[in-house]
N, C-alpha and C. Protein backbone atom coordinates (compact mmCIF):
# COMPACT_ATOMS: atom_id res chain seq x y z
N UNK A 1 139.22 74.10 129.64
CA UNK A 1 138.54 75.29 130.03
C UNK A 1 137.77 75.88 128.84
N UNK A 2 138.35 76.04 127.48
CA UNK A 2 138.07 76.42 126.57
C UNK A 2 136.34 75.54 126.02
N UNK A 3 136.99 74.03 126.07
CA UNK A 3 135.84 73.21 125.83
C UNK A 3 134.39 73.52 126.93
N UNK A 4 134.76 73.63 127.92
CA UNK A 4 133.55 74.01 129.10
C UNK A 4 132.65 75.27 128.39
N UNK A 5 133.86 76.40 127.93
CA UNK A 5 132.69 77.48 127.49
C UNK A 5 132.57 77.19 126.67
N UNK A 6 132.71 76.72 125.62
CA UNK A 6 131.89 76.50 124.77
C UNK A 6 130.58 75.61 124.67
N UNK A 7 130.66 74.74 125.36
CA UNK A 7 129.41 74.10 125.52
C UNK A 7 128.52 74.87 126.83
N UNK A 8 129.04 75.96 127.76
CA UNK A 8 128.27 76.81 128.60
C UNK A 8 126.95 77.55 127.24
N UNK A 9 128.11 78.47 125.95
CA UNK A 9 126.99 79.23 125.65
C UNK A 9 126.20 78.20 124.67
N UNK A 10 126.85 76.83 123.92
CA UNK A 10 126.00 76.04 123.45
C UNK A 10 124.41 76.02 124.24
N UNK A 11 124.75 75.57 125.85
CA UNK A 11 123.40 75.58 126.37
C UNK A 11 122.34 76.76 126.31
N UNK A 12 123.33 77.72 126.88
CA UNK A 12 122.69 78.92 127.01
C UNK A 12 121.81 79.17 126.02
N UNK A 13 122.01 78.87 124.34
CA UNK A 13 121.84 79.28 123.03
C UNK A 13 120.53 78.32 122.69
N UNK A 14 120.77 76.86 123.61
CA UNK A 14 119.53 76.39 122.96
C UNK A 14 118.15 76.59 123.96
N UNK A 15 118.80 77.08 125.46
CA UNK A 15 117.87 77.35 126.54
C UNK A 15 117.01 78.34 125.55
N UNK A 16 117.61 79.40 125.23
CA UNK A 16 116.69 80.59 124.44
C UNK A 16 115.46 80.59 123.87
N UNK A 17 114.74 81.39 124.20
CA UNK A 17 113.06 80.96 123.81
C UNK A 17 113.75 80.86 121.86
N UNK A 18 112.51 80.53 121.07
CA UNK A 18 112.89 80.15 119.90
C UNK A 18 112.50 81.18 119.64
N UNK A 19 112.71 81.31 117.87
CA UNK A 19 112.36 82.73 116.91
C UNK A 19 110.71 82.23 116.86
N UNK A 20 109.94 83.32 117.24
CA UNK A 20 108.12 82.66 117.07
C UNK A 20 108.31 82.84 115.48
N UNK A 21 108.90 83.59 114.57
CA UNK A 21 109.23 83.68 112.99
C UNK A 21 110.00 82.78 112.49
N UNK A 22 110.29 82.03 112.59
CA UNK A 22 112.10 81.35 112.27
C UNK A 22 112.22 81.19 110.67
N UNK A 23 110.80 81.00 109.98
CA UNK A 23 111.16 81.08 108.21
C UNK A 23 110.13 82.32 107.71
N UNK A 24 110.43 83.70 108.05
CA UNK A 24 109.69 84.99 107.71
C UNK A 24 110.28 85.22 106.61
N UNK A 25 111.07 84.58 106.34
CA UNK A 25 112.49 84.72 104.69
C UNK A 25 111.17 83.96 103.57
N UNK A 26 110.46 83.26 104.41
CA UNK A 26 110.24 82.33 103.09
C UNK A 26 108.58 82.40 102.97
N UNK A 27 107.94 84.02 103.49
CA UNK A 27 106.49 83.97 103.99
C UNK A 27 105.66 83.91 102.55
N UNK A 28 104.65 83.92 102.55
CA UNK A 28 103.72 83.44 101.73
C UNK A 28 102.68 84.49 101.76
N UNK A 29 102.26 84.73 100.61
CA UNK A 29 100.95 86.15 100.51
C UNK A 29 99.74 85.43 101.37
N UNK A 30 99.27 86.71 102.18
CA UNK A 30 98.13 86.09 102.73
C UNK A 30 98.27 85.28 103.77
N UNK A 31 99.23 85.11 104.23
CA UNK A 31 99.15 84.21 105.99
C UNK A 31 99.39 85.44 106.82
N UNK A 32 97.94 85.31 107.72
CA UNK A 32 98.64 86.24 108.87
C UNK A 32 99.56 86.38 109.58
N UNK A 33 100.06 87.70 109.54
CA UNK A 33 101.26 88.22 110.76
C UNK A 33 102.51 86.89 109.70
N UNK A 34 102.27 87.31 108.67
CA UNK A 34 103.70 87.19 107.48
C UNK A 34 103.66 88.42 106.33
N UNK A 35 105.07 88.88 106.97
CA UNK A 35 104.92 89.64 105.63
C UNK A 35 105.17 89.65 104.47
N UNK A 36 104.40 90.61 103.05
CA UNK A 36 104.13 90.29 101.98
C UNK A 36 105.69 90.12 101.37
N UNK A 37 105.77 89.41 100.25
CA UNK A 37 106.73 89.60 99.79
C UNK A 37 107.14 90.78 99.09
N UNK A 38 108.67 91.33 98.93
CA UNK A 38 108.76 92.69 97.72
C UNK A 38 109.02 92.12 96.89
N UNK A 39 109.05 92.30 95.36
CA UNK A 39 109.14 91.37 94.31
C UNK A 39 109.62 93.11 93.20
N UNK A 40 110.75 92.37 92.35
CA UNK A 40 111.24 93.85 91.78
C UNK A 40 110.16 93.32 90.67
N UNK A 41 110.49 95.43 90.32
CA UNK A 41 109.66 95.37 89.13
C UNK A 41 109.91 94.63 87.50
N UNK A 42 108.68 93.79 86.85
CA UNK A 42 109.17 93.09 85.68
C UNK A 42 109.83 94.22 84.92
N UNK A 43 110.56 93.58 84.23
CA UNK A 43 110.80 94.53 82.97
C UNK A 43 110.49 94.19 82.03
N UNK A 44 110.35 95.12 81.18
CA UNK A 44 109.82 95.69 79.99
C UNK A 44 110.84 95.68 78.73
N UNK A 45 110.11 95.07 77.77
CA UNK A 45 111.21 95.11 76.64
C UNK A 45 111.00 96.88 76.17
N UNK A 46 112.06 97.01 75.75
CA UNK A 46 111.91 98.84 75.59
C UNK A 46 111.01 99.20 74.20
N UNK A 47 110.58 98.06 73.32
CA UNK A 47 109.65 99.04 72.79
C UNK A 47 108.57 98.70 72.93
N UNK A 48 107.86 98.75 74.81
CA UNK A 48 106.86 98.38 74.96
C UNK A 48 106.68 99.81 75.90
N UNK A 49 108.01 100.50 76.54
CA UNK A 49 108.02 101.74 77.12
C UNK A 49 107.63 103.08 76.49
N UNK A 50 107.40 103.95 76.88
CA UNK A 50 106.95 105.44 76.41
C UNK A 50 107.76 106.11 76.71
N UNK A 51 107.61 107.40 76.14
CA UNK A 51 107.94 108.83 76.52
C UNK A 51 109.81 108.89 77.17
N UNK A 52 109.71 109.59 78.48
CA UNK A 52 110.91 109.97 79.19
C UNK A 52 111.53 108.56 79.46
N UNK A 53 110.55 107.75 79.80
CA UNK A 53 111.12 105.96 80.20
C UNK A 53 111.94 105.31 79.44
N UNK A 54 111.55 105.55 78.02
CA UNK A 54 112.17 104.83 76.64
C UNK A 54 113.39 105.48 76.59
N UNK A 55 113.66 106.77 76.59
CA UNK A 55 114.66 107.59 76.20
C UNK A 55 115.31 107.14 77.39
N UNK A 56 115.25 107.23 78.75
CA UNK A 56 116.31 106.77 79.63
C UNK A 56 116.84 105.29 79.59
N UNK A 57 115.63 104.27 78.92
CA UNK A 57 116.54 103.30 78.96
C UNK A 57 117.46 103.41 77.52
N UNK A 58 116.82 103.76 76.70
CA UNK A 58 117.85 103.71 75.24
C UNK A 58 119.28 104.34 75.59
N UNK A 59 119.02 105.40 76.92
CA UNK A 59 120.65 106.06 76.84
C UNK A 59 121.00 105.15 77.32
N UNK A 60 120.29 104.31 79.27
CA UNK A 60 121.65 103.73 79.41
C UNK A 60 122.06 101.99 78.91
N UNK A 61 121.10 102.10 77.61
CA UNK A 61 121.52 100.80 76.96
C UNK A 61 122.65 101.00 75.44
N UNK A 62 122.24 102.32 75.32
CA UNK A 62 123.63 102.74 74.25
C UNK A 62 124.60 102.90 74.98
N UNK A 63 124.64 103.09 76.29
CA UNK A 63 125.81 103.64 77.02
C UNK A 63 126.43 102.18 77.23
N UNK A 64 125.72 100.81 77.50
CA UNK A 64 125.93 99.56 77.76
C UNK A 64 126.77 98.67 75.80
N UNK A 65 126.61 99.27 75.46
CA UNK A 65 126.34 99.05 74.16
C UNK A 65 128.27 99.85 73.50
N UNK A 66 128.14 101.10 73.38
CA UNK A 66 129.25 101.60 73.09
C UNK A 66 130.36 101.18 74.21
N UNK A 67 130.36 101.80 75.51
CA UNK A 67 131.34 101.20 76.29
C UNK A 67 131.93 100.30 76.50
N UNK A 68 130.99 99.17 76.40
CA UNK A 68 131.38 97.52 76.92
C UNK A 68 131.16 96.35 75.47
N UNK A 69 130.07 96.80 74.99
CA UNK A 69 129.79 95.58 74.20
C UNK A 69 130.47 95.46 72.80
N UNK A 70 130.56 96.79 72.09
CA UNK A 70 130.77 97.02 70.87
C UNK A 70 132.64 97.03 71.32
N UNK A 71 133.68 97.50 72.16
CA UNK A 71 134.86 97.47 72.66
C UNK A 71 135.32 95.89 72.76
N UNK A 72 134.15 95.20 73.28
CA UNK A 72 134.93 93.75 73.77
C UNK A 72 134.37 92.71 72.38
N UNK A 73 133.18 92.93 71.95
CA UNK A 73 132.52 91.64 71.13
C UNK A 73 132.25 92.15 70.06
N UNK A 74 132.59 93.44 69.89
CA UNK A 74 132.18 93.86 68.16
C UNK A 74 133.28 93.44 66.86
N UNK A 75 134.23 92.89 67.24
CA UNK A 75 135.18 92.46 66.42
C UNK A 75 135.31 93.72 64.99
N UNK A 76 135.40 93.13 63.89
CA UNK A 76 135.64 93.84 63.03
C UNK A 76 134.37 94.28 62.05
N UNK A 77 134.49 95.32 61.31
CA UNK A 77 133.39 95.77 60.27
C UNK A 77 133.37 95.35 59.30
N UNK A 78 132.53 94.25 58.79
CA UNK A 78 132.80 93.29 57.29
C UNK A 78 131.52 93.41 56.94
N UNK A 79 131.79 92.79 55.38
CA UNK A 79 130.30 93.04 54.55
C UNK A 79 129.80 91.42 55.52
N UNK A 80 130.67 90.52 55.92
CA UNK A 80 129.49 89.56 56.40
C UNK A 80 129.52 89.85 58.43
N UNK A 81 130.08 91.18 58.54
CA UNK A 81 129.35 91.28 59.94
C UNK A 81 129.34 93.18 60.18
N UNK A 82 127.88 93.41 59.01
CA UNK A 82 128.21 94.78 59.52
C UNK A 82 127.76 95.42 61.17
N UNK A 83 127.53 97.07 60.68
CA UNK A 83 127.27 97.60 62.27
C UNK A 83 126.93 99.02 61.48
N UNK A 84 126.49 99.61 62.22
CA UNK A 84 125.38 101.23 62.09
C UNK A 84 125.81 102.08 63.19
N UNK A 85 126.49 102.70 63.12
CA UNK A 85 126.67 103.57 63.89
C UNK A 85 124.95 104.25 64.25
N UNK A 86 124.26 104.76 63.39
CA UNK A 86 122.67 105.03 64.23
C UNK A 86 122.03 103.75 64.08
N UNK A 87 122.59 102.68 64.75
CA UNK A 87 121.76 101.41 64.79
C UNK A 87 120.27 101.72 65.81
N UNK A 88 121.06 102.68 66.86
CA UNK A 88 119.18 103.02 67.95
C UNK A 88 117.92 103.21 66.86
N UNK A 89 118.16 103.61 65.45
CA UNK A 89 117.35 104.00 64.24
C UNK A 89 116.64 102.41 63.97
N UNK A 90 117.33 101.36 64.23
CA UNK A 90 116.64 100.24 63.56
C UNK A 90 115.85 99.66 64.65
N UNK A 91 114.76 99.17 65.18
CA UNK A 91 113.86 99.02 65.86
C UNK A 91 114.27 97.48 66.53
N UNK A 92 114.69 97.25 65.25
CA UNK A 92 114.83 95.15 65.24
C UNK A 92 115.73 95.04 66.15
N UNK A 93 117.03 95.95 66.01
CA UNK A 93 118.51 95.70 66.20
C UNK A 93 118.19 96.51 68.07
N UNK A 94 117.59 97.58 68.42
CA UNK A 94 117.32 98.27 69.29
C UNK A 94 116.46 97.11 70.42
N UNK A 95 115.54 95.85 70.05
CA UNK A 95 114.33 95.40 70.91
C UNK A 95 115.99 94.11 71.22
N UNK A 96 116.78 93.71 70.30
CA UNK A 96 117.72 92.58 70.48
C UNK A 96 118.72 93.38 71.19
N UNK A 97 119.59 94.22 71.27
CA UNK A 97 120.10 94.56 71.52
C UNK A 97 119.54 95.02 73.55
N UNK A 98 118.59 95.13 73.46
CA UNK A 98 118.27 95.38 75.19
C UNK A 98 117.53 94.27 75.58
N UNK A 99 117.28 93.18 74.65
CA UNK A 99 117.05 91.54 75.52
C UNK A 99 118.33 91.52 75.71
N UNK A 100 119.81 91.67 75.30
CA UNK A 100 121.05 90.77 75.55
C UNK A 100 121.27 91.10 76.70
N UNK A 101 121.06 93.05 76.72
CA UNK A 101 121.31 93.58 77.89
C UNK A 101 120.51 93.15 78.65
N UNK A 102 119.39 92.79 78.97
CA UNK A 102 118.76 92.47 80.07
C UNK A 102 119.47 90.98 80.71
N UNK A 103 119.65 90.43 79.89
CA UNK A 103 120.63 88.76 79.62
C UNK A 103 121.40 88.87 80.67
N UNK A 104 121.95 89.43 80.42
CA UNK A 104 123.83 90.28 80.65
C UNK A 104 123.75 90.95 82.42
N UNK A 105 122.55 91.57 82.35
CA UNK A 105 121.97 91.79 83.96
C UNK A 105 121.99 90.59 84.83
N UNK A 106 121.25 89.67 84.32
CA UNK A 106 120.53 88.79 85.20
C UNK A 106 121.71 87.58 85.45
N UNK A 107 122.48 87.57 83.77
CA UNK A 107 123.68 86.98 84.09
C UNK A 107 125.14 87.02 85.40
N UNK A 108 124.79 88.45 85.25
CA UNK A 108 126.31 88.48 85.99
C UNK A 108 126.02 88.84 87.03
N UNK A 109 124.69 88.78 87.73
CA UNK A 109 123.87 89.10 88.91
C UNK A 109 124.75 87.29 89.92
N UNK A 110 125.28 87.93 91.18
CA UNK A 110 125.98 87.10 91.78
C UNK A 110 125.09 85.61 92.02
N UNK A 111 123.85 85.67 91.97
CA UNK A 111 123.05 84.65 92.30
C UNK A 111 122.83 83.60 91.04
N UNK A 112 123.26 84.52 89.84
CA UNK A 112 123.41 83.45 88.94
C UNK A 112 124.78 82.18 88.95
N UNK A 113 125.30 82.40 90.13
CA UNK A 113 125.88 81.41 90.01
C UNK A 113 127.71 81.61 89.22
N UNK A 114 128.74 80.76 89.44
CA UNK A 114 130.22 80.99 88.92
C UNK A 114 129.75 80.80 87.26
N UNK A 115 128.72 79.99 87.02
CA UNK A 115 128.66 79.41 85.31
C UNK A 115 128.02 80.66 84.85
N UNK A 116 127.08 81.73 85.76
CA UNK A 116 126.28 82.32 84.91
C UNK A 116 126.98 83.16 83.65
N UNK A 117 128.19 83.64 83.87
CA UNK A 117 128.22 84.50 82.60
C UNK A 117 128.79 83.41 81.37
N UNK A 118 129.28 82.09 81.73
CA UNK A 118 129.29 81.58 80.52
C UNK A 118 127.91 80.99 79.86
N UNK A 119 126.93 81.26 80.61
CA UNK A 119 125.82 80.84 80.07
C UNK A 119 125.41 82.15 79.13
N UNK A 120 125.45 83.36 79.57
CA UNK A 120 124.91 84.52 78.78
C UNK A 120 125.92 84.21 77.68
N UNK A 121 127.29 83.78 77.54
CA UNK A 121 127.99 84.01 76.23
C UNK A 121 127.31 82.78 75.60
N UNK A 122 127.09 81.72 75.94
CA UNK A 122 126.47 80.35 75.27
C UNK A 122 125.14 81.10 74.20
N UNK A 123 124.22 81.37 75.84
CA UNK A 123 122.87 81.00 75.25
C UNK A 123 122.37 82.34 74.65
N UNK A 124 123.26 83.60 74.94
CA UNK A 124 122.69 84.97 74.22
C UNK A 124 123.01 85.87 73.36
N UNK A 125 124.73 85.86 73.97
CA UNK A 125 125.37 86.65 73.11
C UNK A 125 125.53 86.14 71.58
N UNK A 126 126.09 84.96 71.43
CA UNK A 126 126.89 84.75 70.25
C UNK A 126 125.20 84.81 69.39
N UNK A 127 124.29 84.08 70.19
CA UNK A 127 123.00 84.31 68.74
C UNK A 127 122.72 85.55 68.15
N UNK A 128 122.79 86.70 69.45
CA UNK A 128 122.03 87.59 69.45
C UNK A 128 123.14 88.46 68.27
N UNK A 129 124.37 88.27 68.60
CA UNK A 129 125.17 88.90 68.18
C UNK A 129 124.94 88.32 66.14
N UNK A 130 124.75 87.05 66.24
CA UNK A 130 125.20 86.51 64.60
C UNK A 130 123.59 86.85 64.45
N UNK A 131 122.52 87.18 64.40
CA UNK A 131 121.68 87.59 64.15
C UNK A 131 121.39 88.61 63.86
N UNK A 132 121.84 90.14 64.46
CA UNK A 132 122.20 91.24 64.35
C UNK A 132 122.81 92.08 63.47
N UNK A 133 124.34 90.85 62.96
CA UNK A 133 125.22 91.48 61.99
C UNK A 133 125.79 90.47 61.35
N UNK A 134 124.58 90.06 60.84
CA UNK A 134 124.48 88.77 60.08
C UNK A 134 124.90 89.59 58.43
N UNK A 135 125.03 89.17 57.37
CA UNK A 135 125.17 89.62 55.88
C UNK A 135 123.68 89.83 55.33
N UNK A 136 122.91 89.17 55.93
CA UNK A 136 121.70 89.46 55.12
C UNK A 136 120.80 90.30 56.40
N UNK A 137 121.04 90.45 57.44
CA UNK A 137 120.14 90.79 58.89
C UNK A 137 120.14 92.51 59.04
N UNK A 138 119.44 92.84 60.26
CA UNK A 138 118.90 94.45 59.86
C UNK A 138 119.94 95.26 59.90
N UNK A 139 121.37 95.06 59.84
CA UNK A 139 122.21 95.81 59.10
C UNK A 139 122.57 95.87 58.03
N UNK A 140 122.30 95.26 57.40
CA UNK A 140 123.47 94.55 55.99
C UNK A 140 123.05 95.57 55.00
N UNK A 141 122.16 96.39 55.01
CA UNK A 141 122.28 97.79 53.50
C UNK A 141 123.40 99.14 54.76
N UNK A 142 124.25 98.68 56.06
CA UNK A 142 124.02 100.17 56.64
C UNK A 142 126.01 99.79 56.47
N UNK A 143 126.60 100.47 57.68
CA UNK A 143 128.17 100.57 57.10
C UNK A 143 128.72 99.06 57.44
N UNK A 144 129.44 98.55 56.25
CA UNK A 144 130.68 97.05 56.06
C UNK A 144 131.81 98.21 55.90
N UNK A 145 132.28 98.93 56.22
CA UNK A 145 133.84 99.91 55.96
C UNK A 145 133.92 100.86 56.87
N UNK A 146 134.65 100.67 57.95
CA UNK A 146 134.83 101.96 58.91
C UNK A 146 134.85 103.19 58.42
N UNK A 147 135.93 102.98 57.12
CA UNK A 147 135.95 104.65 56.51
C UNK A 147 135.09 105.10 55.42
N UNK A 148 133.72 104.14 55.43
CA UNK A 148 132.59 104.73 54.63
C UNK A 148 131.50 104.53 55.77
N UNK A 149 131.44 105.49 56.21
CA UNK A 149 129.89 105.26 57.14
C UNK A 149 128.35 105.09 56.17
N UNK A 150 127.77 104.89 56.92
CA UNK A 150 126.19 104.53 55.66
C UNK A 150 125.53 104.51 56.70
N UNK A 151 124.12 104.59 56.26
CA UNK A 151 123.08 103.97 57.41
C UNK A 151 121.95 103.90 56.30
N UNK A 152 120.90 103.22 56.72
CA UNK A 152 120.14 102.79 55.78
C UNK A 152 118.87 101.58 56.00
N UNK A 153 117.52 102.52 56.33
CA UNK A 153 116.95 101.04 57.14
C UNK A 153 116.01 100.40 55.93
N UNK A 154 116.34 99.20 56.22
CA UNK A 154 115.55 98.25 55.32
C UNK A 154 113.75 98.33 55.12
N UNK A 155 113.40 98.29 53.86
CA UNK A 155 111.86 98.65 54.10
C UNK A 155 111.39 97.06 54.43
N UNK A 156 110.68 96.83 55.92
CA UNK A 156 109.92 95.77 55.90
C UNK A 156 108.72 95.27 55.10
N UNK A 157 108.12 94.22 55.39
CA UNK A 157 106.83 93.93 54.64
C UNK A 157 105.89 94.72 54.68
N UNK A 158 105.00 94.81 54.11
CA UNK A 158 103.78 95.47 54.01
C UNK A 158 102.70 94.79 54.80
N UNK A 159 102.00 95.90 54.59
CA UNK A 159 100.52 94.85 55.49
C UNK A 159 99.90 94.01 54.25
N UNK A 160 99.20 92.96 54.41
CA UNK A 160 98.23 91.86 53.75
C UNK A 160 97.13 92.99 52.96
N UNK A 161 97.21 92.63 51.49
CA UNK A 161 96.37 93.16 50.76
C UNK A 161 95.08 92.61 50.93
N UNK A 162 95.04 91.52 51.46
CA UNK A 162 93.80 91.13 51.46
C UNK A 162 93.01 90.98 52.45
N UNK A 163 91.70 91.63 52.27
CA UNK A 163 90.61 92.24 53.26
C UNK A 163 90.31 91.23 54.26
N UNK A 164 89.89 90.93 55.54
CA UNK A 164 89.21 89.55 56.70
C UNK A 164 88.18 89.35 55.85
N UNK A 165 87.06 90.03 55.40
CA UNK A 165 85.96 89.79 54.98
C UNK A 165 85.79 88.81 53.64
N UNK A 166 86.75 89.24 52.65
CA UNK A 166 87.05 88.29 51.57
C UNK A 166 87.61 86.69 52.20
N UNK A 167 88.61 86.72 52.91
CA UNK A 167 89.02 85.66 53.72
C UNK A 167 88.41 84.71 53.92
N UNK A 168 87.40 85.19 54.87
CA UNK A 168 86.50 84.51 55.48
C UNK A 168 85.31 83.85 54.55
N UNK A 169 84.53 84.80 53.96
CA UNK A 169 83.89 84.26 52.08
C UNK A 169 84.58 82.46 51.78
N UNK A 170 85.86 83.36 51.26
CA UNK A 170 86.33 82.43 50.25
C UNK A 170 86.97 81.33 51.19
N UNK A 171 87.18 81.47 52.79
CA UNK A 171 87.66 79.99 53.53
C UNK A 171 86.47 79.55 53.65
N UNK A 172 85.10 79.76 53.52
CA UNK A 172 83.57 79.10 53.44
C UNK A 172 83.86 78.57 52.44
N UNK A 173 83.78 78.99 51.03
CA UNK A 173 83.68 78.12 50.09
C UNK A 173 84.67 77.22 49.82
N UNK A 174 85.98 77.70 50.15
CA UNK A 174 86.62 76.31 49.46
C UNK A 174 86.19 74.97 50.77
N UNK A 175 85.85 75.47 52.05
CA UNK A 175 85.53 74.36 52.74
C UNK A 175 84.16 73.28 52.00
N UNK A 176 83.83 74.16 51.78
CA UNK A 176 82.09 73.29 50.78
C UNK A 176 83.03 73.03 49.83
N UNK A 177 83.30 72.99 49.17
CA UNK A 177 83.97 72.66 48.03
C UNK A 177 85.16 71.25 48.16
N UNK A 178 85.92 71.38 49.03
CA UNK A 178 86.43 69.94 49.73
C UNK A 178 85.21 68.97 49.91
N UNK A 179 84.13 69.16 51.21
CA UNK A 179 83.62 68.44 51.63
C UNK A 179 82.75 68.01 50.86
């Protein structure tokens, strides 16, 4: 009896007119009577943001940062792995620090899959991390001693003393001068 209905609504199910849509999941820009796709917005590395935008992501990437990251993966404060308490001050440590986080999003986003978060520890964290608070990297003048705080940002390079116009001169002549 059981077997009968089930093959009753089997029929019933394939009698059914078909979906006139059946792949609207998978439509394409520009075919009529499909609609467009929504596509989220790219993101932005944060020091490409402005104003109120920058400041909301810096909070909730310090907030990502003190709560979770610095608690589980910050290990200890050594001269060969320091840390800055006003690290948001260093620009270098601030643009790396919200690629990991963005990492760390996309990672543990269910569609990445059971491997994805060992891929963010593979392919992001541990670089991002030994790059960061490396002995010689954009912490290393700020605090190595919990109970001496410091901060202290490194002066980068300078701009090129030397003018395009001279450049260009003197890559003319030494080219005549080879040839």
């Amino acid at each position: 009896m059981d077997q009968s209905a089930q093959q009753a609504r089997q029929l019933d199910s394939l009698a059914a007119a078909p979906d006139p849509m059946p792949f609207a999941s998978f439509s394409m820009p520009g075919l009529p009577g499909m609609p467009a796709p929504v596509l989220p917005p790219d993101p932005k590395p944060i020091l490409e943001l402005d104003g109120e935008e920058r400041e909301n992501e810096l909070d909730s990437l310090t907030d990502w940062v003190e709560d979770f990251l610095m608690p589980v993966y910050g290990a200890e404060i050594t001269t060969a792995a320091p840390w800055c308490e006003q690290w948001q001050e260093h620009l270098d440590v601030v643009a790396w620090l919200h690629a990991l986080w963005m990492a760390y999003q996309q990672h543990k986003d269910p569609e990445a899959g059971p491997s994805g978060m060992f891929v963010w520890h593979r392919d992001f964290l541990t670089h991002a991390m030994a790059a960061i608070r490396s002995a010689g990297g954009p912490l290393s003048a700020c605090q190595t001693d919990p109970d001496r705080p410091a901060h202290r940002l490194l002066r980068g390079p300078g701009r090129s003393t030397r003018p395009a116009t001279t450049a260009a001169v003197e890559t003319g002549h030494a080219f005549e001068a080879a040839s």
